[in-house]
N, C-alpha and C. Protein backbone atom coordinates (compact mmCIF):
# COMPACT_ATOMS: atom_id res chain seq x y z
N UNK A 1 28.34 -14.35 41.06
CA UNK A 1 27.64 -14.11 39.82
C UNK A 1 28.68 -13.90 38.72
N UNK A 2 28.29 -14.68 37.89
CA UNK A 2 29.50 -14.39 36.89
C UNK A 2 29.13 -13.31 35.35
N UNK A 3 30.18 -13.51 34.77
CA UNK A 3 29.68 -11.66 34.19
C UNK A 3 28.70 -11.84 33.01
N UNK A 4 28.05 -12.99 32.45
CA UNK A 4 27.19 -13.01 31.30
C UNK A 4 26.17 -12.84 32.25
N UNK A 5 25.35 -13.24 33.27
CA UNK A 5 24.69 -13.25 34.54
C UNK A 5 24.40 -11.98 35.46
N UNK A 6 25.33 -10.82 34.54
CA UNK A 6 25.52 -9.65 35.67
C UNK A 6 24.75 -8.51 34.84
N UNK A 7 23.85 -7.99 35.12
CA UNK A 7 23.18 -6.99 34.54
C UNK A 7 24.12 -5.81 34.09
N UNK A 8 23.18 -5.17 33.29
CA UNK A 8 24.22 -4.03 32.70
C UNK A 8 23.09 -2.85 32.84
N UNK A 9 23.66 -1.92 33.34
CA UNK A 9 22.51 -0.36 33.21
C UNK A 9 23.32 0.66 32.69
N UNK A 10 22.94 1.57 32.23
CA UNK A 10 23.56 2.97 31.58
C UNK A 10 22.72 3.87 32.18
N UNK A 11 23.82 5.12 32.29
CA UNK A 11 23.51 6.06 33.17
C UNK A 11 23.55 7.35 32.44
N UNK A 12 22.76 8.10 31.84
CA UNK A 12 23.28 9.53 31.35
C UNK A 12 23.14 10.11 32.45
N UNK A 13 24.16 11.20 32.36
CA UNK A 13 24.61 12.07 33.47
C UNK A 13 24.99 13.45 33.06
N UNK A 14 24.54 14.42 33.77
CA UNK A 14 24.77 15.50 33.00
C UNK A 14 26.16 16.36 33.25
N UNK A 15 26.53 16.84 32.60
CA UNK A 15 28.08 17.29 32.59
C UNK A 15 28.56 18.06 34.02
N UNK A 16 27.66 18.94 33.96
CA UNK A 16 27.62 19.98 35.18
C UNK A 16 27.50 19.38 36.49
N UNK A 17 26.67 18.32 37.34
CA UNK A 17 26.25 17.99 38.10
C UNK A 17 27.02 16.50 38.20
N UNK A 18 25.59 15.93 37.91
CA UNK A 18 25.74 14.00 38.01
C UNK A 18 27.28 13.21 37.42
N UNK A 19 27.82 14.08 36.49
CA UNK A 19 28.95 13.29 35.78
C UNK A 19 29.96 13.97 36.90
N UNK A 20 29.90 15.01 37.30
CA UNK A 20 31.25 15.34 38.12
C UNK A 20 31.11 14.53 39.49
N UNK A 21 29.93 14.39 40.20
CA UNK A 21 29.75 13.65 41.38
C UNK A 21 30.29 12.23 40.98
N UNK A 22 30.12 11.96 40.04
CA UNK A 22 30.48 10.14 39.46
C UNK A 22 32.13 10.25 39.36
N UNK A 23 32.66 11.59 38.70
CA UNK A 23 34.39 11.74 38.21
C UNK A 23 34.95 11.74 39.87
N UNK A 24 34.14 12.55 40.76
CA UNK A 24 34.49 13.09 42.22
C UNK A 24 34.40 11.50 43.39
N UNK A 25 33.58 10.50 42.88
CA UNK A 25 33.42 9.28 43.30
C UNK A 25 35.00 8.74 43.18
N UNK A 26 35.18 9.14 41.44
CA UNK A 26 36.25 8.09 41.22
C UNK A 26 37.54 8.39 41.62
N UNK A 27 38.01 10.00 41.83
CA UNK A 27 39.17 10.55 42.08
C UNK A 27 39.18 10.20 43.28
N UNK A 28 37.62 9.97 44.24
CA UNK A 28 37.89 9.70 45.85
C UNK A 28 38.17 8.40 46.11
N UNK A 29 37.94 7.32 44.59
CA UNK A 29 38.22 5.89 45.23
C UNK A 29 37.25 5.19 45.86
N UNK A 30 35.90 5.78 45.64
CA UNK A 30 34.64 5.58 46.14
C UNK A 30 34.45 4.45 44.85
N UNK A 31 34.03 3.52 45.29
CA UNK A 31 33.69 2.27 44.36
C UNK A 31 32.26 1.94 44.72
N UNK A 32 31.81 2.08 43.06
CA UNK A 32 30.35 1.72 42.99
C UNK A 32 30.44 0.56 41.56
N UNK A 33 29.06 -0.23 41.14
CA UNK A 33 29.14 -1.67 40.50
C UNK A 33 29.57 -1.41 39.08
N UNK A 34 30.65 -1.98 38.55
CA UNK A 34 31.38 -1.82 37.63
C UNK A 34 30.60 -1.92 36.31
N UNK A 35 29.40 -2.28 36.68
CA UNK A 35 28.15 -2.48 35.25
C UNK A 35 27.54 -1.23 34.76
N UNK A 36 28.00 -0.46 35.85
CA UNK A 36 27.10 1.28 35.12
C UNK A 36 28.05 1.54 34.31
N UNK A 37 27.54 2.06 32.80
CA UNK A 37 28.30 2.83 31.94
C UNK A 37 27.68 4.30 31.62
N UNK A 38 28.52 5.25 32.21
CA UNK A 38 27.98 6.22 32.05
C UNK A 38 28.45 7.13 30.62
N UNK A 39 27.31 7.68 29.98
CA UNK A 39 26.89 8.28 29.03
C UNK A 39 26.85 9.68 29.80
N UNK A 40 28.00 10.42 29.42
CA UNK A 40 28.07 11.64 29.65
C UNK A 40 27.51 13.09 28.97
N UNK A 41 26.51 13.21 28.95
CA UNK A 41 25.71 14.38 28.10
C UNK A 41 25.42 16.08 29.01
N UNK A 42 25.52 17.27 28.05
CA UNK A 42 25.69 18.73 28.27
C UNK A 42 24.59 18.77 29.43
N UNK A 43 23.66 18.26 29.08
CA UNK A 43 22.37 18.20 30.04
C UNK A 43 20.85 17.90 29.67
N UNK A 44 21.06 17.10 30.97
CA UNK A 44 19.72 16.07 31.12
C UNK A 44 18.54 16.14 29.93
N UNK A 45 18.15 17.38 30.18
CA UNK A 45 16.94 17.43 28.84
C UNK A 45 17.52 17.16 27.71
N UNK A 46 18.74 17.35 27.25
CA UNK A 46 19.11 16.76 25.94
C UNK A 46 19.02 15.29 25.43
N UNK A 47 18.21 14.29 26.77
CA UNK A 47 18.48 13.45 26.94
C UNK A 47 16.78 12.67 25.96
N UNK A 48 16.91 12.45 25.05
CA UNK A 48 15.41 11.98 24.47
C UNK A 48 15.19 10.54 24.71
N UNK A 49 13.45 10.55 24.80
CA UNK A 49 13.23 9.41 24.94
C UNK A 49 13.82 8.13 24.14
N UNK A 50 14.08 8.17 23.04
CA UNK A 50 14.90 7.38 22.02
C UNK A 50 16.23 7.37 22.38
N UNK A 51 17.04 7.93 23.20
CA UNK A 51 18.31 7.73 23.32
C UNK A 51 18.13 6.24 24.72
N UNK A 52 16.97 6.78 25.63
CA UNK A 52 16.46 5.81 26.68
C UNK A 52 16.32 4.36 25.81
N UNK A 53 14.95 4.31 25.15
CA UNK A 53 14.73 3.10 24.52
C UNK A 53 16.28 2.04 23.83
N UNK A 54 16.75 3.35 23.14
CA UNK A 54 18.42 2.72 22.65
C UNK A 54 18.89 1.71 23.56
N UNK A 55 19.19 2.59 25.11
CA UNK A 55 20.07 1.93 25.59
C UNK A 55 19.29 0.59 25.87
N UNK A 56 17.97 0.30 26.01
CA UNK A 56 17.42 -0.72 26.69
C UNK A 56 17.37 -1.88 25.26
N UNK A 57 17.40 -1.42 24.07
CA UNK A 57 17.09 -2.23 22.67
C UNK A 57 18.89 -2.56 22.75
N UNK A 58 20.00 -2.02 23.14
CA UNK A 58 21.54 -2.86 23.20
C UNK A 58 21.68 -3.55 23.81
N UNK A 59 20.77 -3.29 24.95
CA UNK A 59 21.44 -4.70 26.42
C UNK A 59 21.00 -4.41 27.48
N UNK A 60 20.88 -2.83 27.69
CA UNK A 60 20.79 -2.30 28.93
C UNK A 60 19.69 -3.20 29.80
N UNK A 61 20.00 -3.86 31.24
CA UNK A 61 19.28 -3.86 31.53
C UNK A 61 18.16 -2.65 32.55
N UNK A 62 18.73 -1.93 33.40
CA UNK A 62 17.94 -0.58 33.69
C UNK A 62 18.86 0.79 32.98
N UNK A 63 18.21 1.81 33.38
CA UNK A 63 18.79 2.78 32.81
C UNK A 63 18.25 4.30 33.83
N UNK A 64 19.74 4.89 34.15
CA UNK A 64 19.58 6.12 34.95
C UNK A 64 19.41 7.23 34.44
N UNK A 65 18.67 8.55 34.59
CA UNK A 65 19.11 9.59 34.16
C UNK A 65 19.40 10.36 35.30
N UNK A 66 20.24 11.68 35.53
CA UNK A 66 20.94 11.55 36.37
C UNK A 66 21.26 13.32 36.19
N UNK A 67 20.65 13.81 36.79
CA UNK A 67 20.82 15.39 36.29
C UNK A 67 20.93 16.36 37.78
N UNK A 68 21.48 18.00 37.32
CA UNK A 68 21.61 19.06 38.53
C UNK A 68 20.22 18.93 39.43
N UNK A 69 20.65 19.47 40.87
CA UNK A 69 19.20 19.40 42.04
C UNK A 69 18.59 20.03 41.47
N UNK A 70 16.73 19.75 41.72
CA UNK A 70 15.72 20.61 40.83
C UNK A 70 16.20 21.63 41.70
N UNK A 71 15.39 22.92 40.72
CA UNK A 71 15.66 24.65 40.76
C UNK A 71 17.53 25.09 40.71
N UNK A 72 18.33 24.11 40.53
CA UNK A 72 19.41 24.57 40.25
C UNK A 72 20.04 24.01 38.89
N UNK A 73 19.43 23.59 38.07
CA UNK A 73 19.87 23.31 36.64
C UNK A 73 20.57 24.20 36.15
N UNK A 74 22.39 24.07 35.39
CA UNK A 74 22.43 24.87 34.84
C UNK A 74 22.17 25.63 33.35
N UNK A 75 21.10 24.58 32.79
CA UNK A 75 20.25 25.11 31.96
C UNK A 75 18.99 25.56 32.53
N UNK A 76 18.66 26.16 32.85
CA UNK A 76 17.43 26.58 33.53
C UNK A 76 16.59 25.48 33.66
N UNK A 77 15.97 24.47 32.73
CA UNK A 77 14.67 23.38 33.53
C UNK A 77 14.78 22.43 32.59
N UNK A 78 16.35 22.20 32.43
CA UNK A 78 16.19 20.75 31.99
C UNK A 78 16.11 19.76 32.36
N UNK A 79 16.83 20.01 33.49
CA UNK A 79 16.26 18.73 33.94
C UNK A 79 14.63 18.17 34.68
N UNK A 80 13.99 19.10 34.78
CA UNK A 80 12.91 19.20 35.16
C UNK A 80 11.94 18.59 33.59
N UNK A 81 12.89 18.84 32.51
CA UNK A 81 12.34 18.61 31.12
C UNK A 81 12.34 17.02 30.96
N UNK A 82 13.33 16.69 31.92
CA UNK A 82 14.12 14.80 31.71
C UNK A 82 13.59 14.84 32.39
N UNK A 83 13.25 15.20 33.70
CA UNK A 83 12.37 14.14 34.56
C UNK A 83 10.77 13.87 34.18
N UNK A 84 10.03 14.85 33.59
CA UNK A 84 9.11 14.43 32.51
C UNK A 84 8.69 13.26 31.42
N UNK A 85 9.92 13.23 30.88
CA UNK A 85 10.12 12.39 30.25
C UNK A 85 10.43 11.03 30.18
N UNK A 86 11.15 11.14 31.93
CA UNK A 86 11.31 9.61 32.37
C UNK A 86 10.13 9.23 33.25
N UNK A 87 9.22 10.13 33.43
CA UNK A 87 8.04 9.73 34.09
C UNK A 87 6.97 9.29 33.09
N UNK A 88 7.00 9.52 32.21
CA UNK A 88 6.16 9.14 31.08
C UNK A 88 6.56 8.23 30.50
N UNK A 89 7.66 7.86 30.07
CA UNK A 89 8.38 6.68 29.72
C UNK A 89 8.40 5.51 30.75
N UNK A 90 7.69 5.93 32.56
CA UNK A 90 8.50 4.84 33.20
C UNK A 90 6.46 4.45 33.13
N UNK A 91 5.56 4.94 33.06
CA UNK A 91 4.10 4.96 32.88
C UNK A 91 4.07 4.04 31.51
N UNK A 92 4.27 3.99 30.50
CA UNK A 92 4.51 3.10 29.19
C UNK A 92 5.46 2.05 29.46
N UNK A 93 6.28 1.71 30.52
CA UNK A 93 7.20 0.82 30.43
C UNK A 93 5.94 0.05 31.57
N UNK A 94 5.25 0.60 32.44
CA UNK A 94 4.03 -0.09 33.70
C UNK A 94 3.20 -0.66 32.71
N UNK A 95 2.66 0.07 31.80
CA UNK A 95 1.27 -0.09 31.03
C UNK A 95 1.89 -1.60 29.61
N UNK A 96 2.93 -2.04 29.60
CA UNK A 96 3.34 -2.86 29.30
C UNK A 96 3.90 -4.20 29.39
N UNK A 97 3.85 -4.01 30.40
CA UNK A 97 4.23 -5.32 31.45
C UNK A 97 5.62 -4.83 31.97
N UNK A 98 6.28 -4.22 32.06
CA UNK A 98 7.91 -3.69 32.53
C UNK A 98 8.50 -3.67 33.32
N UNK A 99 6.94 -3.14 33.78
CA UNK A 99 7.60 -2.05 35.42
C UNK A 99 8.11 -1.12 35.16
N UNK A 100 8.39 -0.23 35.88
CA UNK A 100 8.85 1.43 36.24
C UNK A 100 9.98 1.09 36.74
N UNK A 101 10.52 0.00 37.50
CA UNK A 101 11.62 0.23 38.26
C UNK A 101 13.09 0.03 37.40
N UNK A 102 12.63 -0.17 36.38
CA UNK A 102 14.39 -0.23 35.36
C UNK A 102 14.61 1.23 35.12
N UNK A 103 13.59 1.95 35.04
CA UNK A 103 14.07 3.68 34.56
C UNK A 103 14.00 4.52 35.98
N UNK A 104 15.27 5.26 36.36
CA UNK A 104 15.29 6.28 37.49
C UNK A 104 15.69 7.00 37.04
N UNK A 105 15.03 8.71 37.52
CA UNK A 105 15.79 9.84 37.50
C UNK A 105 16.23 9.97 39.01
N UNK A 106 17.53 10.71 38.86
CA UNK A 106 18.06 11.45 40.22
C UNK A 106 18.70 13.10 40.01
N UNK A 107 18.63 13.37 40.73
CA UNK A 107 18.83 14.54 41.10
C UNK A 107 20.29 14.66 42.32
N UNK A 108 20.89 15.54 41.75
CA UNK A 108 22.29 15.73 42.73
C UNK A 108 23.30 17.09 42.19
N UNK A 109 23.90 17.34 43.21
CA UNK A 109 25.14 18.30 43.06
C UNK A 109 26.29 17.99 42.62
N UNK A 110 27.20 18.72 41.84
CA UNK A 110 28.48 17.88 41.25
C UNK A 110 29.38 17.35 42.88
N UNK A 111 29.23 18.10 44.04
CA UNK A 111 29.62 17.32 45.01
C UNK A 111 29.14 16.38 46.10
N UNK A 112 27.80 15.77 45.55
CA UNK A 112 27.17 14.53 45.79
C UNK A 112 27.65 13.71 45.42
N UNK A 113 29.11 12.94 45.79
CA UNK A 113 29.80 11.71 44.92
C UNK A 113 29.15 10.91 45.98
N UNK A 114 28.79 11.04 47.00
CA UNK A 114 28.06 9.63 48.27
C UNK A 114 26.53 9.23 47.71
N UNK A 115 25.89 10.18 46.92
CA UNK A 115 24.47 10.69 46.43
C UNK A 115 24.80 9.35 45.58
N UNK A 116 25.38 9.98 44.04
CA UNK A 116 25.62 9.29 43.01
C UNK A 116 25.85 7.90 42.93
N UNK A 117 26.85 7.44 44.32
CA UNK A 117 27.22 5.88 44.65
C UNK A 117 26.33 5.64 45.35
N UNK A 118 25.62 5.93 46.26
CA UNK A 118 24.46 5.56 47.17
C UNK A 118 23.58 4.93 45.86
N UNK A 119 23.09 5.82 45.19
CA UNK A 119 21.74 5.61 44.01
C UNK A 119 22.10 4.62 43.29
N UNK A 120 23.52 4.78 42.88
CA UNK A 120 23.63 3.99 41.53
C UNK A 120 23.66 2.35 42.45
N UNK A 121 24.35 2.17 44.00
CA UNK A 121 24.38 0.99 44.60
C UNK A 121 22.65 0.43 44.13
N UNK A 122 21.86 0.95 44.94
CA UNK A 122 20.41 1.01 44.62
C UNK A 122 19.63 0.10 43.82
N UNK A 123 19.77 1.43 42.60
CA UNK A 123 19.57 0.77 41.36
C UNK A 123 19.83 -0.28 41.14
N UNK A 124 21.07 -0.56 40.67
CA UNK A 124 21.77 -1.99 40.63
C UNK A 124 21.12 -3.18 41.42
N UNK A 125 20.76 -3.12 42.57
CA UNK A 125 20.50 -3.81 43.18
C UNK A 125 18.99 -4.05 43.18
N UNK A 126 17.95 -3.06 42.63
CA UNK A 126 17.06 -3.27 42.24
C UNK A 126 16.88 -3.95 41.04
N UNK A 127 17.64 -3.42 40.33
CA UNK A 127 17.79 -4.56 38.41
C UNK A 127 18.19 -5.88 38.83
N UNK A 128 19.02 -5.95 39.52
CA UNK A 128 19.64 -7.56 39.94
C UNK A 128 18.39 -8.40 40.42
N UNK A 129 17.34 -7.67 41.40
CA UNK A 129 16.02 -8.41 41.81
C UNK A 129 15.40 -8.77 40.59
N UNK A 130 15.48 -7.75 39.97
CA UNK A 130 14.17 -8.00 38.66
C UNK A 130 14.91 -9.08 37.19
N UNK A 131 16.43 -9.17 37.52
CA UNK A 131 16.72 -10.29 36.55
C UNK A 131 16.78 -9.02 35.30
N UNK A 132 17.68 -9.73 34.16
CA UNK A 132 18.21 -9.47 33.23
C UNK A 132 16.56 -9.16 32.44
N UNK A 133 16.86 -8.46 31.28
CA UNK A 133 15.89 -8.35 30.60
C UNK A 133 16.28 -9.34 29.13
N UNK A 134 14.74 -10.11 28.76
CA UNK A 134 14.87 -10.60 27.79
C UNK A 134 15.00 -10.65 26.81
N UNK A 135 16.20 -10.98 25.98
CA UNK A 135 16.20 -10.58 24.82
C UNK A 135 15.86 -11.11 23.52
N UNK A 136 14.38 -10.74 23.49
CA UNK A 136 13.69 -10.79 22.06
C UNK A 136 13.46 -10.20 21.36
């Protein structure tokens, strides 16, 4: 597959958790698909639906959010606030013709770097089924 052909997803990740499991991937040499760009944010709930739509109106073809295990947020329920939000967003992306499967939340510990590459393999490989998104 060559790289105009190769999907692109963005990942916000939250500082505390998901972004250190992704930094803890990379210091281990754990290689996951070079198309995730991760968007590193304080935490998950900071994460608005318009920052989602953004990434998908630049190119993105799916898009992760990616926050601390529920009941251990270290903002108390933000991420419980983002996963709301990507459930409602992934319900408007169904009710449109879309599908749900370009938007995932996950949940992980900053020392889930197998978590983080496991999911993000996943993903990827689910966007790759569903083909690039069109850009009109």
């Amino acid at each position: 597959m060559n790289r105009e052909d190769e999907v692109s997803i963005v990942a916000f990740c939250c500082n505390e958790c998901s972004y250190a499991a992704a930094d803890l991937a990379g210091t281990s040499r754990i290689q996951y698909p070079p198309t995730v760009r991760i968007i590193r944010v304080p935490c998950t709930g900071n994460v608005d639906l318009t920052y989602i739509l953004k990434a998908f109106k630049e190119g993105a073809d799916g898009v992760i959010v990616a926050g601390c295990l529920k009941e251990r947020c270290h903002y108390t329920d933000g991420n419980l606030r983002a996963e709301a939000r990507v459930e409602f967003l992934k319900e408007i992306f169904e009710s449109i013709g879309l599908g749900k499967s370009r938007l995932e939340m996950y949940f992980m510990s900053s020392a889930d770097s197998d978590v983080f590459v496991n999911k993000v393999k996943e993903f990827t490989e689910t966007v790759r089924k569903l083909g690039k998104m069109s850009s009109s």
